[in-house]
C-alpha atoms as a PDB file:
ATOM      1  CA  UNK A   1     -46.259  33.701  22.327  1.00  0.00           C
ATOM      2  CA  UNK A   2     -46.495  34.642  18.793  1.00  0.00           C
ATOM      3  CA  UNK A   3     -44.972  37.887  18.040  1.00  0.00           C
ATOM      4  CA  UNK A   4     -42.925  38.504  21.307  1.00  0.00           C
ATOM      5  CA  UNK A   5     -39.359  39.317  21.202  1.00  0.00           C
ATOM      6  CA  UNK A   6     -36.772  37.837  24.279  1.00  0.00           C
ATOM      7  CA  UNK A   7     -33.234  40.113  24.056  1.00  0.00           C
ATOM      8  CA  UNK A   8     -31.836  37.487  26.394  1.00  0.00           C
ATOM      9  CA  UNK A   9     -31.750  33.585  27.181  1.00  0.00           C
ATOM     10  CA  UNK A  10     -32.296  32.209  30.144  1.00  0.00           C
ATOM     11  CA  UNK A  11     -29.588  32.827  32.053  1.00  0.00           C
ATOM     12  CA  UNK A  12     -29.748  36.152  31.157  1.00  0.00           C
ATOM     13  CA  UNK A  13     -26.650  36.490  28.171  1.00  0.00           C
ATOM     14  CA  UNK A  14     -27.990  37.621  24.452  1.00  0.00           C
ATOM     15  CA  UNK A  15     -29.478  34.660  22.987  1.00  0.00           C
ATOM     16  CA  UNK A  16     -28.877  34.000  19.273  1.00  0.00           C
ATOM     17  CA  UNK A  17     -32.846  33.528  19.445  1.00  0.00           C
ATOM     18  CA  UNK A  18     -33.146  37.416  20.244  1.00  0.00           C
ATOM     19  CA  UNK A  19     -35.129  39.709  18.211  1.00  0.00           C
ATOM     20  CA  UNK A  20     -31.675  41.518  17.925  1.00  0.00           C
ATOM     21  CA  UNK A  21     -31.325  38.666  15.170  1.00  0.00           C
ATOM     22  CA  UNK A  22     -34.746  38.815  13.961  1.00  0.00           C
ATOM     23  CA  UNK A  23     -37.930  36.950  15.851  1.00  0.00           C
ATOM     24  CA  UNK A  24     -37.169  33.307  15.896  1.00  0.00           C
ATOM     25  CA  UNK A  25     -40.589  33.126  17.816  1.00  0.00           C
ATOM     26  CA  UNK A  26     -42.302  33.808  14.287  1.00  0.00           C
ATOM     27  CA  UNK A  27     -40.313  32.154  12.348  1.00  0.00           C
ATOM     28  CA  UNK A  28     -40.491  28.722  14.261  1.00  0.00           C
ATOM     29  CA  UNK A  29     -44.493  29.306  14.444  1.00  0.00           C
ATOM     30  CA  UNK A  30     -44.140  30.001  10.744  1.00  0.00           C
ATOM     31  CA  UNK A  31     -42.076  26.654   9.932  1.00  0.00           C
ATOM     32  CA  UNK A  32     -44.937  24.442  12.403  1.00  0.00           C
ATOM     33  CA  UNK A  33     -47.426  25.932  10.840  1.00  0.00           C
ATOM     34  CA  UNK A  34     -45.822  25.232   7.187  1.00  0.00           C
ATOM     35  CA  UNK A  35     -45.316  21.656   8.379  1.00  0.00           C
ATOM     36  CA  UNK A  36     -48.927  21.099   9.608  1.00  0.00           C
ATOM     37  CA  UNK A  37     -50.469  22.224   6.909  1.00  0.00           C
ATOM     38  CA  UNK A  38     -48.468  19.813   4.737  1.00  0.00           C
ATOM     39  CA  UNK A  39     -49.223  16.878   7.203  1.00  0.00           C
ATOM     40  CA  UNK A  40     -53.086  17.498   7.946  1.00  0.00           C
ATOM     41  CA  UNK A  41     -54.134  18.081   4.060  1.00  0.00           C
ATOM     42  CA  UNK A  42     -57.443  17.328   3.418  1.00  0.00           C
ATOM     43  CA  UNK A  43     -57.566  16.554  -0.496  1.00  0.00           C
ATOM     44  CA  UNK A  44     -61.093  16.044  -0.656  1.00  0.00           C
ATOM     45  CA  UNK A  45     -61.633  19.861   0.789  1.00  0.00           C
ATOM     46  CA  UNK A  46     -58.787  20.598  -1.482  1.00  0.00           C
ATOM     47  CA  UNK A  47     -60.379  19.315  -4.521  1.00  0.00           C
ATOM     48  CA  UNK A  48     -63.863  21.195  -3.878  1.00  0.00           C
ATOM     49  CA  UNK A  49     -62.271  24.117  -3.735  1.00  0.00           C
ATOM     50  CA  UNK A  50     -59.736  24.184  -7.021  1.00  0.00           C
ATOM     51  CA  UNK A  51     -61.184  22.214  -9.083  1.00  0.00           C
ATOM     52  CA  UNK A  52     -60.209  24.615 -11.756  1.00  0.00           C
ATOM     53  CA  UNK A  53     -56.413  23.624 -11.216  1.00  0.00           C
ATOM     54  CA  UNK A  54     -56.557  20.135 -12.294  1.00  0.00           C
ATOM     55  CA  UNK A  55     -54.272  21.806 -15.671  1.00  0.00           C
ATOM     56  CA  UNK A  56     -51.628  22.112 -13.369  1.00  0.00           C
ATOM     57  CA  UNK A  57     -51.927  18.261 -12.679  1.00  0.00           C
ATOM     58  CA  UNK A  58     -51.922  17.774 -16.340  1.00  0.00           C
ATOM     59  CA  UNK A  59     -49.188  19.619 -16.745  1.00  0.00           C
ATOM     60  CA  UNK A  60     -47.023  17.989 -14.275  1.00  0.00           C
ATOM     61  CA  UNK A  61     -48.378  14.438 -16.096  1.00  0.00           C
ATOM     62  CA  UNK A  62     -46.618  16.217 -19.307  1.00  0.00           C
ATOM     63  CA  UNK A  63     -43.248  17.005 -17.474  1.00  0.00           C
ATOM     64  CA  UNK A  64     -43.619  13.416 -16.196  1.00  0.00           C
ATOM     65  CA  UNK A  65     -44.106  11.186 -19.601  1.00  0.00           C
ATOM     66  CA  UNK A  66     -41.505  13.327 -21.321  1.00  0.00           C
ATOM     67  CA  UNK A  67     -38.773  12.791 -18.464  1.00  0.00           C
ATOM     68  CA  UNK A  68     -39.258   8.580 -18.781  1.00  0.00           C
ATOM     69  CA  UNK A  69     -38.900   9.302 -22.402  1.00  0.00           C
ATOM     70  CA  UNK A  70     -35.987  11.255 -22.637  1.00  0.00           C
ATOM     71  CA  UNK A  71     -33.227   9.074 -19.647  1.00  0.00           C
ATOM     72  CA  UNK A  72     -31.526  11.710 -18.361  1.00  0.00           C
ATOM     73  CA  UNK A  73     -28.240  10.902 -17.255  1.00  0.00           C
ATOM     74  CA  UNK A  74     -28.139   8.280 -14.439  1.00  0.00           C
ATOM     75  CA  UNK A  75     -25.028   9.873 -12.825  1.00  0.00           C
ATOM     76  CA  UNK A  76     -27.432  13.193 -11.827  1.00  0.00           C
ATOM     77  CA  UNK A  77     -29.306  12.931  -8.527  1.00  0.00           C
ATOM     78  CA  UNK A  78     -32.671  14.476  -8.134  1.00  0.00           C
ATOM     79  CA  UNK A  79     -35.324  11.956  -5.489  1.00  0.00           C
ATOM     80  CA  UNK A  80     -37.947  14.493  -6.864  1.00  0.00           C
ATOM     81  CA  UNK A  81     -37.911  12.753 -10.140  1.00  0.00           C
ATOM     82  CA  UNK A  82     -41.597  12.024 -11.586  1.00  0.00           C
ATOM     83  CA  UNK A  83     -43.176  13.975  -8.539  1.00  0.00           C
ATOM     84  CA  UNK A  84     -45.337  17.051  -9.267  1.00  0.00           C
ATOM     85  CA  UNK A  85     -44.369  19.179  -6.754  1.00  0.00           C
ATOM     86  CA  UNK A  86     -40.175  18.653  -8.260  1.00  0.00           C
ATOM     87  CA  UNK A  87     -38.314  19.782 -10.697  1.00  0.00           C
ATOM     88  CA  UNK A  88     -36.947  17.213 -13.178  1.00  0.00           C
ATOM     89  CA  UNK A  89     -33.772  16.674 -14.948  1.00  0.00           C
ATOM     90  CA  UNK A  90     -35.325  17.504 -18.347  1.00  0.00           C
ATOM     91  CA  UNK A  91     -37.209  20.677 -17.271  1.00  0.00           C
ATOM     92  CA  UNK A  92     -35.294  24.028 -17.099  1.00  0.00           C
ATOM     93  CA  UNK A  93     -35.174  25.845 -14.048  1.00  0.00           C
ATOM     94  CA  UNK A  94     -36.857  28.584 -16.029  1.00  0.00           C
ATOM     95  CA  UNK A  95     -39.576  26.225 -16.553  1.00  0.00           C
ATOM     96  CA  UNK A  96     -39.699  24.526 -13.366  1.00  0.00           C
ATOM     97  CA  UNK A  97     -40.209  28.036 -11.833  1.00  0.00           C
ATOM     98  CA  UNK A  98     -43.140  29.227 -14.203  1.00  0.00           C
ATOM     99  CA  UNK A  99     -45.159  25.889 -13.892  1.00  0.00           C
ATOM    100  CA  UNK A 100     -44.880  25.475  -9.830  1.00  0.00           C
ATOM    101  CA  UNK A 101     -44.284  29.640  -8.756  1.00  0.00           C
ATOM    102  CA  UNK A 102     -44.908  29.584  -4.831  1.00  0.00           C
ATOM    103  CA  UNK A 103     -46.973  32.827  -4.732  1.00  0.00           C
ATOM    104  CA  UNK A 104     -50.038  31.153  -6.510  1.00  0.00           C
ATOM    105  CA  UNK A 105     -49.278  27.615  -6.518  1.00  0.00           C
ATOM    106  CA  UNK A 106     -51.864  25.898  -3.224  1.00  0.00           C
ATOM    107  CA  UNK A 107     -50.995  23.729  -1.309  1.00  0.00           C
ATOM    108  CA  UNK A 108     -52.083  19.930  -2.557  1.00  0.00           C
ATOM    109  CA  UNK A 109     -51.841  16.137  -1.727  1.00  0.00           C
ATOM    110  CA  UNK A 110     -49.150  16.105  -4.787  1.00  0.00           C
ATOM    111  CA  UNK A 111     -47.730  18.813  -3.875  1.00  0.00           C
ATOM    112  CA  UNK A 112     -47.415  19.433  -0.271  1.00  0.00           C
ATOM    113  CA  UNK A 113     -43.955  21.851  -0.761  1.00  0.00           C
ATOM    114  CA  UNK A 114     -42.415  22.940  -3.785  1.00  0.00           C
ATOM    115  CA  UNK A 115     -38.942  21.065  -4.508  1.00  0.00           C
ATOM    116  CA  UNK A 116     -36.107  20.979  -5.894  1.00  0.00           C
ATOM    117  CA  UNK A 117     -32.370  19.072  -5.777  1.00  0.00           C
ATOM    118  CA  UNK A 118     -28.736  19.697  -6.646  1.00  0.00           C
ATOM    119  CA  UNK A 119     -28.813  17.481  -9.882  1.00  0.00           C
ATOM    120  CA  UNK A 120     -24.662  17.092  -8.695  1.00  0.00           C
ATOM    121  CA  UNK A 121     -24.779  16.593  -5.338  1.00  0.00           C
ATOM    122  CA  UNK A 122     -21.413  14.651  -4.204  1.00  0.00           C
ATOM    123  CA  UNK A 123     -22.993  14.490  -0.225  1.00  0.00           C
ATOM    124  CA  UNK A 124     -26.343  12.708  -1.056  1.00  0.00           C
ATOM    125  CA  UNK A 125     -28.797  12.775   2.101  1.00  0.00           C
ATOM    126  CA  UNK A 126     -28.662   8.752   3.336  1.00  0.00           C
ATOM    127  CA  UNK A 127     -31.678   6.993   4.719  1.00  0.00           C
ATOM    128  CA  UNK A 128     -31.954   7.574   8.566  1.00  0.00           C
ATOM    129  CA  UNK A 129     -33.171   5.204  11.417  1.00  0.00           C
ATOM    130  CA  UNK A 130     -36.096   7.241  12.244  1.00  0.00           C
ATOM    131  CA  UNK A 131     -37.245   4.505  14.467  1.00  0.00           C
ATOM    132  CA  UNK A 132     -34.241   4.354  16.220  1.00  0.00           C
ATOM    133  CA  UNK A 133     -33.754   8.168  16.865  1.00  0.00           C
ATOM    134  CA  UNK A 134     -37.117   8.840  17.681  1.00  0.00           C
ATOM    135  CA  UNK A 135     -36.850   6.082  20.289  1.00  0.00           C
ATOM    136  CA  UNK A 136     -34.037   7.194  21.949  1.00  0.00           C
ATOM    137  CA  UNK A 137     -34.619  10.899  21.803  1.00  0.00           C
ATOM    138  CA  UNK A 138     -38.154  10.628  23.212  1.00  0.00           C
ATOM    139  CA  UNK A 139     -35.958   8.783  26.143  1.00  0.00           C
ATOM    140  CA  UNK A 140     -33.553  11.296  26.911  1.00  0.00           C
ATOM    141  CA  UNK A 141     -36.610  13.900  26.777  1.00  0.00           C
ATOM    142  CA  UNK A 142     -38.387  11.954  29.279  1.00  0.00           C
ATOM    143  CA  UNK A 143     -35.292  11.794  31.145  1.00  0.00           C
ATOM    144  CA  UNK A 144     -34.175  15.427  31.377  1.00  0.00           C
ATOM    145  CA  UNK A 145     -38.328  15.978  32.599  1.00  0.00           C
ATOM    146  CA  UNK A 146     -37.772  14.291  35.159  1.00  0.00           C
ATOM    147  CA  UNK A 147     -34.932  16.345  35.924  1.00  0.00           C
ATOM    148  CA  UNK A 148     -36.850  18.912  35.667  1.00  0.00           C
ATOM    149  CA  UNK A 149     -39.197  18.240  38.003  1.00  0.00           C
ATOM    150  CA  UNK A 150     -37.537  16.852  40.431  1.00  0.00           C
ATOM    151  CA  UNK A 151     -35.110  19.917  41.167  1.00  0.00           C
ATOM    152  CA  UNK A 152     -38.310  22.495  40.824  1.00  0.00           C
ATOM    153  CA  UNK A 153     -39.689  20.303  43.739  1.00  0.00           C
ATOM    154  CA  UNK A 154     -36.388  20.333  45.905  1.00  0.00           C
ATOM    155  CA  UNK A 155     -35.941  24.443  44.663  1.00  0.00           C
ATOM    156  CA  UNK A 156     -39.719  25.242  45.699  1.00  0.00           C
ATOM    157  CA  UNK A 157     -40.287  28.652  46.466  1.00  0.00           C
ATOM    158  CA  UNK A 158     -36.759  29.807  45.113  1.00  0.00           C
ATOM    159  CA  UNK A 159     -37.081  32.686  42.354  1.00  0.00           C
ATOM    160  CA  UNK A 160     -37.511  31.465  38.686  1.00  0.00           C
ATOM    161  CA  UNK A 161     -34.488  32.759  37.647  1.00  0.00           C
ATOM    162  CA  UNK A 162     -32.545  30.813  39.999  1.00  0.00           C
ATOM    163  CA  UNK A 163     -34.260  27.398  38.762  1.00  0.00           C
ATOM    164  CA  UNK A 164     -34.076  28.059  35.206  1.00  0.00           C
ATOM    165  CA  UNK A 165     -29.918  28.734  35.813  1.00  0.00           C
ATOM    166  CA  UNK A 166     -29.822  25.440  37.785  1.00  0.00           C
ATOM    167  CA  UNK A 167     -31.562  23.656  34.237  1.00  0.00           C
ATOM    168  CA  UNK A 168     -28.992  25.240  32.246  1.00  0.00           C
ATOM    169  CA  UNK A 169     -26.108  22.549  32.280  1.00  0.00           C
ATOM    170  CA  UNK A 170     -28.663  19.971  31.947  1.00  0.00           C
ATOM    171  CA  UNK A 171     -30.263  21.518  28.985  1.00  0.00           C
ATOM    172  CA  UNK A 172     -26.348  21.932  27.425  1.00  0.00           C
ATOM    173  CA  UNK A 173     -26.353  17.888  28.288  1.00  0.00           C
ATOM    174  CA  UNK A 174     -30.025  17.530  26.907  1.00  0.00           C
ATOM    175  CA  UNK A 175     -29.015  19.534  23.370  1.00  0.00           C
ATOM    176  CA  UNK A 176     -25.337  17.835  23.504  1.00  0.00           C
ATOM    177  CA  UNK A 177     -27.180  14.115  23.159  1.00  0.00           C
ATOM    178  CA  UNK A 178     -29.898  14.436  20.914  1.00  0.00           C
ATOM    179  CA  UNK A 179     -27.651  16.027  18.526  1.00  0.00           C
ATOM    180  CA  UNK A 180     -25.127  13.001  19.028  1.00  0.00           C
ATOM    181  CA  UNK A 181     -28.171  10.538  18.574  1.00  0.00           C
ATOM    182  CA  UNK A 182     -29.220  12.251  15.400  1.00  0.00           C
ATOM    183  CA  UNK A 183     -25.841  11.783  13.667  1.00  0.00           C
ATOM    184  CA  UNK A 184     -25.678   7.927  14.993  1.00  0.00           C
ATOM    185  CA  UNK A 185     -29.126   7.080  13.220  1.00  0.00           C
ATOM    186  CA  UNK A 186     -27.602   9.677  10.302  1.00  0.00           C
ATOM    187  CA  UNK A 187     -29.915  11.844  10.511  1.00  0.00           C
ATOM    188  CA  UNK A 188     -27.449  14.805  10.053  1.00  0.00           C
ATOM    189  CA  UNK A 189     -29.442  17.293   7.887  1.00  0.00           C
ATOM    190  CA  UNK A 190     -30.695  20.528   8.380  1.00  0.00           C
ATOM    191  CA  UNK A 191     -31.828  23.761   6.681  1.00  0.00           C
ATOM    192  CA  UNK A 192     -30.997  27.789   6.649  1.00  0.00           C
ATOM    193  CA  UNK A 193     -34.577  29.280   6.772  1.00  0.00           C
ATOM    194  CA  UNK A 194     -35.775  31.765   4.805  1.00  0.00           C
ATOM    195  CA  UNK A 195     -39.372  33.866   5.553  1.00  0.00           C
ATOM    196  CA  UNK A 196     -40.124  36.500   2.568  1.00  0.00           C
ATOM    197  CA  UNK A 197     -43.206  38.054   2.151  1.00  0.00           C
ATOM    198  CA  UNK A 198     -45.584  36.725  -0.664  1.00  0.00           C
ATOM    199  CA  UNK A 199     -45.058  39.719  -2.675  1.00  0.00           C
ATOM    200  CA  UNK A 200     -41.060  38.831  -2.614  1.00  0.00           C
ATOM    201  CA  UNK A 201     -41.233  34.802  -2.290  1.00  0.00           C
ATOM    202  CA  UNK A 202     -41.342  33.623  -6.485  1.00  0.00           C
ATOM    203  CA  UNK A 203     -38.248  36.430  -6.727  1.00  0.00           C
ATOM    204  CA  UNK A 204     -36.280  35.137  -3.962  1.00  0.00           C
ATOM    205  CA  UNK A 205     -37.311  30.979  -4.712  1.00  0.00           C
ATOM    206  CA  UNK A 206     -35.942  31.598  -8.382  1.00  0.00           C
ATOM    207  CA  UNK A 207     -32.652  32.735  -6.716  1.00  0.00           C
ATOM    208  CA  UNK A 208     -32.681  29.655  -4.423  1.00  0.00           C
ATOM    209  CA  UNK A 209     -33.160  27.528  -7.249  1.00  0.00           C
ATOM    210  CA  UNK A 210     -31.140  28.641  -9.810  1.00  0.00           C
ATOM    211  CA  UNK A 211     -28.247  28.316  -7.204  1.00  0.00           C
ATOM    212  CA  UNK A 212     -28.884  25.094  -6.337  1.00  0.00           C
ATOM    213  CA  UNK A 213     -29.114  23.390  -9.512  1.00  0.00           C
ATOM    214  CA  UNK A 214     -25.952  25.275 -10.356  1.00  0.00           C
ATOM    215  CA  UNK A 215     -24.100  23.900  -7.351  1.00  0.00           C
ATOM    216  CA  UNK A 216     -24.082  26.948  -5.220  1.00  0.00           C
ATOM    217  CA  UNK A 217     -25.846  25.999  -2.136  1.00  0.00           C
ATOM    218  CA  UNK A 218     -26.791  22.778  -0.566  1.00  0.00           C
ATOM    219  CA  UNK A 219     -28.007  19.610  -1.378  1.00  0.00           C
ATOM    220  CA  UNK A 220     -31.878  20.700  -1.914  1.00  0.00           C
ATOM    221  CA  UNK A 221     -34.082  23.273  -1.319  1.00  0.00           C
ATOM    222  CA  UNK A 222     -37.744  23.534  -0.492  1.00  0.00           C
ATOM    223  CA  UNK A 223     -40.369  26.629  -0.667  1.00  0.00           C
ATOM    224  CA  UNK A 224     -43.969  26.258   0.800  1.00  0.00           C
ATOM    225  CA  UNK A 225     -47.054  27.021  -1.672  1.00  0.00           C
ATOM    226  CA  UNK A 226     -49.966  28.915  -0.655  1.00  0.00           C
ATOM    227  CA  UNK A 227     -51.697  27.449   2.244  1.00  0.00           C
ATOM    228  CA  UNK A 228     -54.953  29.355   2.017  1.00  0.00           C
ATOM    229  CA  UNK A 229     -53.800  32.336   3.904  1.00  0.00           C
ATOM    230  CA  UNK A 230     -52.763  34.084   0.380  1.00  0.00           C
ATOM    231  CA  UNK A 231     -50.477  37.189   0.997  1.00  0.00           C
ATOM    232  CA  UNK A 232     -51.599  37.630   4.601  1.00  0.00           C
ATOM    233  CA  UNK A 233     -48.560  35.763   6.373  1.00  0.00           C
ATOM    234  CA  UNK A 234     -44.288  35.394   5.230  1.00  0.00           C
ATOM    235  CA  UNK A 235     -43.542  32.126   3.523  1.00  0.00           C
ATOM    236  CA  UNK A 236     -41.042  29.615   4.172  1.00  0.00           C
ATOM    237  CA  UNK A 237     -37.862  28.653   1.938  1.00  0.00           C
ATOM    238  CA  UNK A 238     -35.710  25.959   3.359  1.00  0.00           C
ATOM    239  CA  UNK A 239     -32.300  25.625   2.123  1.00  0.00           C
ATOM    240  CA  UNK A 240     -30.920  21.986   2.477  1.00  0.00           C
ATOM    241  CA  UNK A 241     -27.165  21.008   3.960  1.00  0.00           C
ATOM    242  CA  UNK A 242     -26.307  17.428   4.143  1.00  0.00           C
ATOM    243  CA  UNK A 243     -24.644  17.639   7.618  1.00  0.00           C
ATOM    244  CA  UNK A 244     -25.198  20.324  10.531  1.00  0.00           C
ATOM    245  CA  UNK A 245     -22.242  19.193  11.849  1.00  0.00           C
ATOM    246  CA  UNK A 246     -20.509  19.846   8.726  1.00  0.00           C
ATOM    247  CA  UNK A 247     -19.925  23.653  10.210  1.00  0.00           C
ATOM    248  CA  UNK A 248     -17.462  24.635   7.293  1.00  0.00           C
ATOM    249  CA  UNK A 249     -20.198  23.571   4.776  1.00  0.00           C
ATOM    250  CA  UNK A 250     -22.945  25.298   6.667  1.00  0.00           C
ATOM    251  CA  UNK A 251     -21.210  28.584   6.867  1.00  0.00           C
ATOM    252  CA  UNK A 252     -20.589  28.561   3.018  1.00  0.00           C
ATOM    253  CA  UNK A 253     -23.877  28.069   2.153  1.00  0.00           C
ATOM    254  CA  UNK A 254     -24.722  30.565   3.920  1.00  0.00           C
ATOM    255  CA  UNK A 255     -22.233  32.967   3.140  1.00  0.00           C
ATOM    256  CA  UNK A 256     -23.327  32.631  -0.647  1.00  0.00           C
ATOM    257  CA  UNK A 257     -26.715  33.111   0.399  1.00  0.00           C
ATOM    258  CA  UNK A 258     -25.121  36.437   1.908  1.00  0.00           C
ATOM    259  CA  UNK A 259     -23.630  37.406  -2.001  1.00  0.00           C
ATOM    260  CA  UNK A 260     -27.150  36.547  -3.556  1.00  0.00           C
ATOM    261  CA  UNK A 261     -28.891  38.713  -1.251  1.00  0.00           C
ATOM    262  CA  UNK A 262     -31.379  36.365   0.542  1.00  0.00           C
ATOM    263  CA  UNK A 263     -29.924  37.639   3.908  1.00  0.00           C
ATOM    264  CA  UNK A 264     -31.371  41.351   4.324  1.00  0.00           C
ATOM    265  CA  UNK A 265     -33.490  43.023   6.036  1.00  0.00           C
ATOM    266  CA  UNK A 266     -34.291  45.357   8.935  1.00  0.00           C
ATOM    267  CA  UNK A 267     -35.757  44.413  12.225  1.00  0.00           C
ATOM    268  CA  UNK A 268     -36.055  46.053  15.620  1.00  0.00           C
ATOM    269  CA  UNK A 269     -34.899  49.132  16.144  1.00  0.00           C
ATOM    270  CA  UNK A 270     -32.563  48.838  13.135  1.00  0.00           C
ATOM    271  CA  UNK A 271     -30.804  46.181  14.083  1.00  0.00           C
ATOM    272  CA  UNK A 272     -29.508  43.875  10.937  1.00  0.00           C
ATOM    273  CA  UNK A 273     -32.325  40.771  11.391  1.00  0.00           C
ATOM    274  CA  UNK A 274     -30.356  37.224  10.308  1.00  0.00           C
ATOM    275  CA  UNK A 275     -31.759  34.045   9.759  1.00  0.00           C
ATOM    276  CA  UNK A 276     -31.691  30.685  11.390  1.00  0.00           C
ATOM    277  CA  UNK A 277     -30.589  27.190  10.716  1.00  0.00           C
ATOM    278  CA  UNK A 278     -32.292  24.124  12.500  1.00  0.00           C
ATOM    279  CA  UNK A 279     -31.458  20.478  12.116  1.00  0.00           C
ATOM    280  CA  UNK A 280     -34.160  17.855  10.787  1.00  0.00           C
ATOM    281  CA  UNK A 281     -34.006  15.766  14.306  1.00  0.00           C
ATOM    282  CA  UNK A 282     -35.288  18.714  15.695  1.00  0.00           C
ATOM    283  CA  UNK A 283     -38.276  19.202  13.540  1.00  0.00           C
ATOM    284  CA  UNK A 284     -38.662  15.421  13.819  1.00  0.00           C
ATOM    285  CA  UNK A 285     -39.314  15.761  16.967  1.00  0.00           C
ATOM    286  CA  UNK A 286     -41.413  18.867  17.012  1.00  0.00           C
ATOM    287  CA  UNK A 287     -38.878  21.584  19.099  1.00  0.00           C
ATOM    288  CA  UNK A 288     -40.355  24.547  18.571  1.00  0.00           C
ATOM    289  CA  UNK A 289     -40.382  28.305  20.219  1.00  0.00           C
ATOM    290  CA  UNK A 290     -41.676  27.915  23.654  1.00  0.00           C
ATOM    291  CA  UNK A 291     -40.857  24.170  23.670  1.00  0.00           C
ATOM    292  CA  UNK A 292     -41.301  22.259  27.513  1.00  0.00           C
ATOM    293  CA  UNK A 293     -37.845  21.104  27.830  1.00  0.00           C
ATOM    294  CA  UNK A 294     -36.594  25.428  26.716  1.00  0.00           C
ATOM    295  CA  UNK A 295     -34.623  23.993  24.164  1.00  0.00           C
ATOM    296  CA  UNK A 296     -33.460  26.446  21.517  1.00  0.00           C
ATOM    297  CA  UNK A 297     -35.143  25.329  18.373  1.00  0.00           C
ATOM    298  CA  UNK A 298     -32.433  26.478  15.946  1.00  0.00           C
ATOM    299  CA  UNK A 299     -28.737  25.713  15.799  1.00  0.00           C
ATOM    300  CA  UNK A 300     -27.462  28.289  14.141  1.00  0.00           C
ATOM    301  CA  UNK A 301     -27.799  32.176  14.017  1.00  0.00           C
ATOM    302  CA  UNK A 302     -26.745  33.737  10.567  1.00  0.00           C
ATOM    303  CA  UNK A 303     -25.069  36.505  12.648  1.00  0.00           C
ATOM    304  CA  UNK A 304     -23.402  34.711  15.107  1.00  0.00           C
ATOM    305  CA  UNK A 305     -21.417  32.670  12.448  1.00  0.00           C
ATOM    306  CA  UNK A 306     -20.605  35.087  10.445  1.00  0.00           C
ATOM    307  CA  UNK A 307     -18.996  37.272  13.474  1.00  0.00           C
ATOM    308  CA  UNK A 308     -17.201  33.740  14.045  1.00  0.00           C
ATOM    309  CA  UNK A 309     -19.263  32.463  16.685  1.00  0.00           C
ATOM    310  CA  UNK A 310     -21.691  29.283  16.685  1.00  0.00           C
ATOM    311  CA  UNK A 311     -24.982  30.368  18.270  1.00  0.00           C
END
């Protein structure tokens, strides 16, 4: 359920999922919810409702013609180039940020999230066998439900808690293989999360992008525009890493994201919140918060890794 807070896993240890950290139920809500509204856009409801911000397609037409003109250098990576809702080599960040600020920028066709790349990215993300994965992790899902139901049936009338330990190793198993499918197809990337209120997102984006084009942080990063809701619900940043298996890369993206500030906050009780990193597969195949198969849907906890843990 939205909102609640679980202080331990299923077996009953401190999950890294535990409102100690912050409340990964919200925030996995948050990044579904960000992700729907990018995939179910209606541009004809969009369109009868701002009309009056067809200058920002203009604008972005601008950016466009003067970016063919100009051939930046080939050697510079950016698979936002000639897309509204990118930056482009030949726009500064400074403009980049004024012309698409997340705040007030909604939520189009064109512009479905707000982008922008590492312009000198050595690790470039490489096309993945989507077909492939999704194939084979839809099996193994299938596989462990069956699992599943099978030993609820032979455990019937045993207490919750004793079934849900039993699932444990399988889940491990269950994690353990879609992970290993993911990097066989290559579909290795993932993303540090980031939810800031409205009033703080265009603040903490310009940090996010300014590091990235300057080599600081990942490969990419991402911030979602205004859905409709306005300032009535956080926003999401994602922060892009080529590999989440890649853990000394992870942690020092994150740990620069620690010296910029983006990871702050109070949440329950006090306690220091953290954020959380989850791997594409997994939004691929929709793992979220409360998920059938009670698979964790991030792979990292901020404050876990940092102590020198994992999870």
């Amino acid at each position: 359920m939205a909102g609640a807070t679980h202080d331990s896993d299923e077996d009953g240890h401190l999950s890294s999922d535990s409102s100690f950290y912050g409340d990964i139920d919200d925030r996995a809500r948050l990044e579904e919810e960000e992700e729907a509204a990018a995939q179910n856009f209606d541009p004809s409801r969009y369109w009868s409702n701002h009309h009056h911000l067809l200058p920002v397609t203009a604008a972005a037409s601008r950016a466009k013609a003067h970016t063919s003109s100009s051939s930046p250098s080939k050697a510079l990576y950016n698979p936002y180039e000639g897309r509204l809702c990118g930056r482009q080599l030949s726009e500064s960040v400074e403009d980049f940020l004024k012309r698409l600020p997340p705040r007030t920028t909604h939520v189009s066709l064109s512009c479905p999230w707000i982008f922008i790349a590492n312009p000198h990215a050595r690790s470039r993300p490489t096309d993945y066998d989507q077909r492939s994965f999704m194939q084979a992790a839809e099996g193994l899902l299938d596989e462990f439900t069956e699992q599943k139901n099978n030993m609820e049936k032979a455990m019937a009338g045993k207490a919750k808690e004793i079934i849900t330990k039993k699932l444990a190793p399988l889940r491990k198993v269950l994690e353990e293989r879609l992970l290993a499918k993911a990097k066989e197809t290559k579909l290795t990337s993932g993303k540090w999360m980031l939810f800031p209120d409205p009033e703080h997102v265009n603040d903490q984006w310009a940090i996010v992008a300014e590091a990235t084009v300057n080599r600081e942080l990942g490969t990419a990063a991402k911030a979602a525009p205004d859905n409709g809701d306005g300032d009535r619900a956080p926003r999401l940043i994602c922060v892009y890493t080529k590999d989440f298996s890649d853990l000394e890369d992870v942690k020092r993206v994150l740990e620069r994201m620690l010296e910029l500030g983006l990871v702050k906050g109070k949440g329950v009780g006090g306690a220091e919140k953290g954020i959380y990193y989850k791997v594409d597969a997994f939004t691929e195949l929709g793992v979220s918060s409360g998920n059938e198969w009670g698979l964790k849907p991030s792979l990292y906890a901020s404050k876990a890794l940092l102590d020198g843990g994992k999870k």
